[in-house]
N, C-alpha and C. Protein backbone atom coordinates (compact mmCIF):
# COMPACT_ATOMS: atom_id res chain seq x y z
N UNK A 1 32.92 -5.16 7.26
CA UNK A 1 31.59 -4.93 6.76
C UNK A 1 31.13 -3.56 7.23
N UNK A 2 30.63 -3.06 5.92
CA UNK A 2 30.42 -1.68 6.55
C UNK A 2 28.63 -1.36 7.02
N UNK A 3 28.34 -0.83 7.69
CA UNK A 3 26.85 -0.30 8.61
C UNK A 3 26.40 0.81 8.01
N UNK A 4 26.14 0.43 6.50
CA UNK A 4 25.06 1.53 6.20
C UNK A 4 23.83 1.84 7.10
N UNK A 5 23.27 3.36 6.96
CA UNK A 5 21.76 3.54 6.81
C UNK A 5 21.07 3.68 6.19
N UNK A 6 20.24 2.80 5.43
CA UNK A 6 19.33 2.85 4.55
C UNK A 6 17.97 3.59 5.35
N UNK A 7 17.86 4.73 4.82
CA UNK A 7 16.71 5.54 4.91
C UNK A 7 15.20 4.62 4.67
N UNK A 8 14.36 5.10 5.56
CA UNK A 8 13.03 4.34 5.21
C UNK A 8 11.97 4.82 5.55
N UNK A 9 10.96 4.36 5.18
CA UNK A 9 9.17 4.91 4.89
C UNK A 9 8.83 3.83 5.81
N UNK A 10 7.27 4.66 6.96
CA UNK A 10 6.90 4.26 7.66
C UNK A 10 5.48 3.95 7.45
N UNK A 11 4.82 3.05 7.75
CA UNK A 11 3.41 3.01 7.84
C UNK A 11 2.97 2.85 9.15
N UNK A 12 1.35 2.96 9.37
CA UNK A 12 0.44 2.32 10.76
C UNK A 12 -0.30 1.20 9.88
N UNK A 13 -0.41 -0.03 10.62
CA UNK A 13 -1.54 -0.43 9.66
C UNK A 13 -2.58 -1.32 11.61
N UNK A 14 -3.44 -1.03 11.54
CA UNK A 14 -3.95 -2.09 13.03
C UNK A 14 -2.99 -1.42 14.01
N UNK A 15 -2.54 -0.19 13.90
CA UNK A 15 -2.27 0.18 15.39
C UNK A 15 -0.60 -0.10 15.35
N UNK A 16 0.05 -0.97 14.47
CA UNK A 16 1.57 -1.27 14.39
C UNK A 16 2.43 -0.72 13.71
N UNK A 17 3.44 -0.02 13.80
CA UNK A 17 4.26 0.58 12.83
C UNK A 17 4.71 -0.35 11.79
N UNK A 18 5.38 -0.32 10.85
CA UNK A 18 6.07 -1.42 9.64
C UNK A 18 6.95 -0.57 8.58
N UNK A 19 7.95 -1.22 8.50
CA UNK A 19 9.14 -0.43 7.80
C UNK A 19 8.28 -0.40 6.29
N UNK A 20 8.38 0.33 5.51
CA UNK A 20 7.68 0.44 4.23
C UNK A 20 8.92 -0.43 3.35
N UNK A 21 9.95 -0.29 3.25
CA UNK A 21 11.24 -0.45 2.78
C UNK A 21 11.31 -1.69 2.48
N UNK A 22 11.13 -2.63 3.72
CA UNK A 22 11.12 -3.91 4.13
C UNK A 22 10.09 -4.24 2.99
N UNK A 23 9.03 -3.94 3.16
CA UNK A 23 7.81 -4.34 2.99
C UNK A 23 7.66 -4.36 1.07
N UNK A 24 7.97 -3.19 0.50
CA UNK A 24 8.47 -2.78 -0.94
C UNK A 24 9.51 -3.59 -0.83
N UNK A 25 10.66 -4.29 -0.67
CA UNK A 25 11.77 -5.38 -0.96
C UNK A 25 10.94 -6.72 -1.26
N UNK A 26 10.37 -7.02 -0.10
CA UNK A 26 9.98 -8.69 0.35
C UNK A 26 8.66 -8.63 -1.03
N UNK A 27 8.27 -7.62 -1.39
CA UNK A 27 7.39 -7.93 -2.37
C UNK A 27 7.80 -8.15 -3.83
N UNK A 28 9.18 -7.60 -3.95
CA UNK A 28 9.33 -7.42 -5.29
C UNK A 28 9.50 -8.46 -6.25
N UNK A 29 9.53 -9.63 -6.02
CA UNK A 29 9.09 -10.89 -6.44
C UNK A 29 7.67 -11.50 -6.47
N UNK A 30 6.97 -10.92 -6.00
CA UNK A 30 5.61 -11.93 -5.52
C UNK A 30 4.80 -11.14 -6.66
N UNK A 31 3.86 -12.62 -6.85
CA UNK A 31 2.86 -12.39 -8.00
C UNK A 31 2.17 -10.66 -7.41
N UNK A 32 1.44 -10.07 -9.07
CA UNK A 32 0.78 -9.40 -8.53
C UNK A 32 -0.72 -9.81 -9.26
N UNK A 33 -1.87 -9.16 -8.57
CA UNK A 33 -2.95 -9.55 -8.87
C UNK A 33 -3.73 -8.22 -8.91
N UNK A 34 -5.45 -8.29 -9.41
CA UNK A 34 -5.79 -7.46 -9.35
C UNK A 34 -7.01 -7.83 -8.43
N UNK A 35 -7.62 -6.47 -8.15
CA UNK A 35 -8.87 -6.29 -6.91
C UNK A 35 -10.17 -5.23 -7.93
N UNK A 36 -11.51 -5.44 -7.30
CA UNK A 36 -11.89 -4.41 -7.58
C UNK A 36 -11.61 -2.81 -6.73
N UNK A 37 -12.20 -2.15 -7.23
CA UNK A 37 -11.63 -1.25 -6.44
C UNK A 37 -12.67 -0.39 -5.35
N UNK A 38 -13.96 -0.90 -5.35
CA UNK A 38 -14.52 -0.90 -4.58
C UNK A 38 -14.35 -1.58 -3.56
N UNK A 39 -13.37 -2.43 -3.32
CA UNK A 39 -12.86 -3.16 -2.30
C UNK A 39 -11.90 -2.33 -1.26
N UNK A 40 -11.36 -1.11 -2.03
CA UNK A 40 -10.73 -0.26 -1.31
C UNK A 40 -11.11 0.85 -0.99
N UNK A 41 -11.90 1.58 -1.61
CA UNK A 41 -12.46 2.63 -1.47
C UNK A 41 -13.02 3.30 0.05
N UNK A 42 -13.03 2.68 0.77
CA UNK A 42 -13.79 2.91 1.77
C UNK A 42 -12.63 3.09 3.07
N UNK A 43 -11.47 3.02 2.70
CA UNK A 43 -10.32 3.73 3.28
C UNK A 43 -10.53 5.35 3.04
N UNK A 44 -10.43 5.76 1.55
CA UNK A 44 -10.61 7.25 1.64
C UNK A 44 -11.82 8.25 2.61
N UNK A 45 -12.57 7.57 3.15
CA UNK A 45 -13.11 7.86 4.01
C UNK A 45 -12.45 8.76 5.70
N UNK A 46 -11.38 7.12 5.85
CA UNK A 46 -10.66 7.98 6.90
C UNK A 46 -9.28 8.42 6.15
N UNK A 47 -9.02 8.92 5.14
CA UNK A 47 -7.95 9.99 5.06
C UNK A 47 -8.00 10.57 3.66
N UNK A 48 -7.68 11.79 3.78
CA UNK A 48 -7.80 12.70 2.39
C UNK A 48 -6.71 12.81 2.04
N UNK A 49 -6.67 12.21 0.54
CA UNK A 49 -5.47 12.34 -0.28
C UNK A 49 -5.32 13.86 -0.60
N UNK A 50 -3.54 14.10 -0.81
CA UNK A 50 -3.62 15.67 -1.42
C UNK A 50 -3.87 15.49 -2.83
N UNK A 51 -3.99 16.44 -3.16
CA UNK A 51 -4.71 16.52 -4.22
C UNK A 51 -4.07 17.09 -5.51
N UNK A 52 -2.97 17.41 -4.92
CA UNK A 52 -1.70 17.57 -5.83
C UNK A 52 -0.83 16.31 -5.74
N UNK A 53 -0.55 15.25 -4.72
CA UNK A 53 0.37 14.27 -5.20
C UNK A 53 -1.02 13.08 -5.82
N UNK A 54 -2.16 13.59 -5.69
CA UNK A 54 -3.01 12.64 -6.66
C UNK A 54 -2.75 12.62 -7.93
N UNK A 55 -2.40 13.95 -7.83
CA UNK A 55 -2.29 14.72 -9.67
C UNK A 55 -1.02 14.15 -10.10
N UNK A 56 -0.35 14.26 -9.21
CA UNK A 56 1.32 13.59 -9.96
C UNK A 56 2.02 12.56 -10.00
N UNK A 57 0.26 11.26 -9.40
CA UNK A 57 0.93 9.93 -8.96
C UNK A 57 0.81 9.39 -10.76
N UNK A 58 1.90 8.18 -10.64
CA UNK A 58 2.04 6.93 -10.95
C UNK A 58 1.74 6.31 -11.04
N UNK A 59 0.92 5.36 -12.13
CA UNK A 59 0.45 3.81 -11.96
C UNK A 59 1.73 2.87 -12.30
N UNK A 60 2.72 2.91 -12.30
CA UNK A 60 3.38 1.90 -12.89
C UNK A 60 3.96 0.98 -12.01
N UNK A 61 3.07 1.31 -10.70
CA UNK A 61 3.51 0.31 -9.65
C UNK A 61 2.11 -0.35 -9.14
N UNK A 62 1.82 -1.50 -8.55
CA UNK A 62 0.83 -1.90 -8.14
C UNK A 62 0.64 -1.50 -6.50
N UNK A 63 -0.51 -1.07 -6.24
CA UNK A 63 -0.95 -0.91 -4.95
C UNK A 63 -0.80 -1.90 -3.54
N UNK A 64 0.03 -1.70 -2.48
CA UNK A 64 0.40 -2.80 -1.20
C UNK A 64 -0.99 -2.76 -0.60
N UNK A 65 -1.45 -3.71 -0.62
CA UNK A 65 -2.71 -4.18 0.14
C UNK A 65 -2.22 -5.23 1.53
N UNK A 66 -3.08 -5.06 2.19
CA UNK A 66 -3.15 -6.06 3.44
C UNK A 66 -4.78 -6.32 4.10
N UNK A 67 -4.40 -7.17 4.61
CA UNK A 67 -5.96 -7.16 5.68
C UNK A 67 -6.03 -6.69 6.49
N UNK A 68 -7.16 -5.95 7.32
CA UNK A 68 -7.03 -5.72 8.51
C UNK A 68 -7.55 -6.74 9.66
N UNK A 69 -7.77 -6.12 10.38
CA UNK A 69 -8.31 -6.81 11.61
C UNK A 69 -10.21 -7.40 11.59
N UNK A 70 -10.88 -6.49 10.57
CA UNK A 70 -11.74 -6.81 10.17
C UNK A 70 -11.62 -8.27 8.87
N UNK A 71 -10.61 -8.18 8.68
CA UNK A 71 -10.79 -8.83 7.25
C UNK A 71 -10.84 -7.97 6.12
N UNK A 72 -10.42 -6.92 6.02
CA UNK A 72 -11.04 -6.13 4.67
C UNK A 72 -9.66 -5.83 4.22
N UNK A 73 -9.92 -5.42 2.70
CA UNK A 73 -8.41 -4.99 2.25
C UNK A 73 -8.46 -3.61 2.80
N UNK A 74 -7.12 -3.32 3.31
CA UNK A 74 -6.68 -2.17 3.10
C UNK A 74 -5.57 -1.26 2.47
N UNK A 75 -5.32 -0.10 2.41
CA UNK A 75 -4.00 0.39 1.62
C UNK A 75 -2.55 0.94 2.71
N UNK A 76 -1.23 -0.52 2.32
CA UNK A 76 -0.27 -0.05 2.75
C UNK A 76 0.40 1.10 2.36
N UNK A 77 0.42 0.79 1.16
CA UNK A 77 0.94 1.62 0.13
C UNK A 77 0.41 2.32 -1.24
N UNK A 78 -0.21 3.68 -1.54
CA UNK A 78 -0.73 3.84 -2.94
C UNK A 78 -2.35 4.44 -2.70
N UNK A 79 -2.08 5.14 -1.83
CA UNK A 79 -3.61 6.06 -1.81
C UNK A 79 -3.56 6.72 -1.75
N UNK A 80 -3.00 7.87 -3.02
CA UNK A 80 -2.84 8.87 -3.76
C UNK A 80 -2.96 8.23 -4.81
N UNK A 81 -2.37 6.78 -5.19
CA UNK A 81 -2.81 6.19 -6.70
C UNK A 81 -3.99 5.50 -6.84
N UNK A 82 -4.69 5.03 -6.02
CA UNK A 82 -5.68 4.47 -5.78
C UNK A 82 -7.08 5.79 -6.16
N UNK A 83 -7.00 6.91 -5.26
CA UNK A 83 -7.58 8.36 -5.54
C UNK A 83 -7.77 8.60 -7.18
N UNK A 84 -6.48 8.16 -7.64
CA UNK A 84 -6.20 8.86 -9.06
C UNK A 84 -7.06 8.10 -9.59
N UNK A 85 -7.19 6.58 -9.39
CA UNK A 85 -7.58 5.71 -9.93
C UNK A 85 -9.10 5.50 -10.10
N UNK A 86 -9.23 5.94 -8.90
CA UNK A 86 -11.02 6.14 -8.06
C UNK A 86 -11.39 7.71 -9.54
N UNK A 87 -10.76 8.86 -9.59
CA UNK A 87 -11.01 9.74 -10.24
C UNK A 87 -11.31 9.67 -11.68
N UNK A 88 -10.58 8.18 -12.02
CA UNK A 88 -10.21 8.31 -13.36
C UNK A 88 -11.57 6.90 -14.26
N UNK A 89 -12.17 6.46 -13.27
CA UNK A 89 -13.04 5.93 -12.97
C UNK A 89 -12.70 4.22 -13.24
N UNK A 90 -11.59 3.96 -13.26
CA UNK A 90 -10.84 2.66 -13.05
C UNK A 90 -11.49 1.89 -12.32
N UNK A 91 -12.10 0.55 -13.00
CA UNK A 91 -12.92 -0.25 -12.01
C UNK A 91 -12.22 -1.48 -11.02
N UNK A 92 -10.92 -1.84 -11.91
CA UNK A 92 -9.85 -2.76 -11.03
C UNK A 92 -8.70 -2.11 -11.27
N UNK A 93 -7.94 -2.74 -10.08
CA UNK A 93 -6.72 -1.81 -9.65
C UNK A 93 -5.87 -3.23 -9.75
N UNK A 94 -4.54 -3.10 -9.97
CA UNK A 94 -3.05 -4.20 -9.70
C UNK A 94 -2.57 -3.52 -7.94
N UNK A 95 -2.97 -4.97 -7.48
CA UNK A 95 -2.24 -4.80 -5.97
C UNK A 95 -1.41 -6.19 -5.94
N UNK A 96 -0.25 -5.80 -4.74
CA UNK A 96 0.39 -6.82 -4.11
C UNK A 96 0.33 -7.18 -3.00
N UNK A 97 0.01 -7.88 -2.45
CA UNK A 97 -0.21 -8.43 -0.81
C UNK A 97 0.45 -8.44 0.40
N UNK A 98 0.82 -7.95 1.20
CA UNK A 98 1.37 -7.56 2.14
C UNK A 98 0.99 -9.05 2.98
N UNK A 99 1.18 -9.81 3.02
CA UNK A 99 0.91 -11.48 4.16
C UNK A 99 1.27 -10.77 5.54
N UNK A 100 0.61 -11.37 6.97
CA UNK A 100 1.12 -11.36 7.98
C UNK A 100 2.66 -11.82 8.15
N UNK A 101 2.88 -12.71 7.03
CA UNK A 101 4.88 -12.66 7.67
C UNK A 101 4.86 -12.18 6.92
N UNK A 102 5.04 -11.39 6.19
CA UNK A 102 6.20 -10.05 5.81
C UNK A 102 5.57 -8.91 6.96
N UNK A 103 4.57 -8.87 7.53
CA UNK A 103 4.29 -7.42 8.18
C UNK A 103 5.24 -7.97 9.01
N UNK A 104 5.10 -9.07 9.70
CA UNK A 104 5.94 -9.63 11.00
C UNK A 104 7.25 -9.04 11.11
N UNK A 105 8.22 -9.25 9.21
CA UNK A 105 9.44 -9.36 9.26
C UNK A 105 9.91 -7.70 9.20
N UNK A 106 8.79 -6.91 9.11
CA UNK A 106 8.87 -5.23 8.76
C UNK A 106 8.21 -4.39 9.62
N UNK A 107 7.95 -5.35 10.94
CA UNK A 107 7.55 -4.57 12.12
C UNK A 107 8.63 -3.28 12.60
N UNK A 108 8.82 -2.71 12.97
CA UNK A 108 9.70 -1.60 13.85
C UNK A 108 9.73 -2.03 14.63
């Protein structure tokens, strides 16, 4: 058996690292749903999308959401598409859910 390295994307979410990789696999089956998007918005607050990969994102994937520690959604994955989305004046967004066991299973 051979020991690839599969290259991978990192997140913080609550202070914890989480393989992005992991996290994009374990989802790719699970329903997706939609949110408003005022439900997310209030992430861009603490971080500024560039403004060139806003320009050159993608919708053809749905946005990784999770909860935080407050309870609120936040963005694992897709805030540069979320931005685009916020710009384009999109009132619901397609997200997929990030559950505490999959963060568990995509901890670092």
């Amino acid at each position: 058996m051979s020991s690839a390295i599969v290259p991978y994307d990192t997140f913080t979410h609550d202070g914890v690292v989480y393989n992005l990789t992991v996290v994009r696999y374990m989802l790719r089956s699970q329903p997706m749903f939609v949110l408003p998007i005022n439900k997310l918005t209030w992430v861009l607050a603490f971080d500024t999308p560039d403004p060139e990969r806003v320009r050159l994102s993608k919708h053809r994937y749905p946005l990784i959401v999770a909860r935080d520690k407050k309870n609120r959604w936040t963005i694992v994955d897709g805030l540069h598409r979320l931005e685009r989305y916020r710009q384009k004046g999109v009132k619901i967004v397609p997200v997929k859910l990030a559950t505490p066991e999959i963060l568990a299973l995509a901890k670092v």
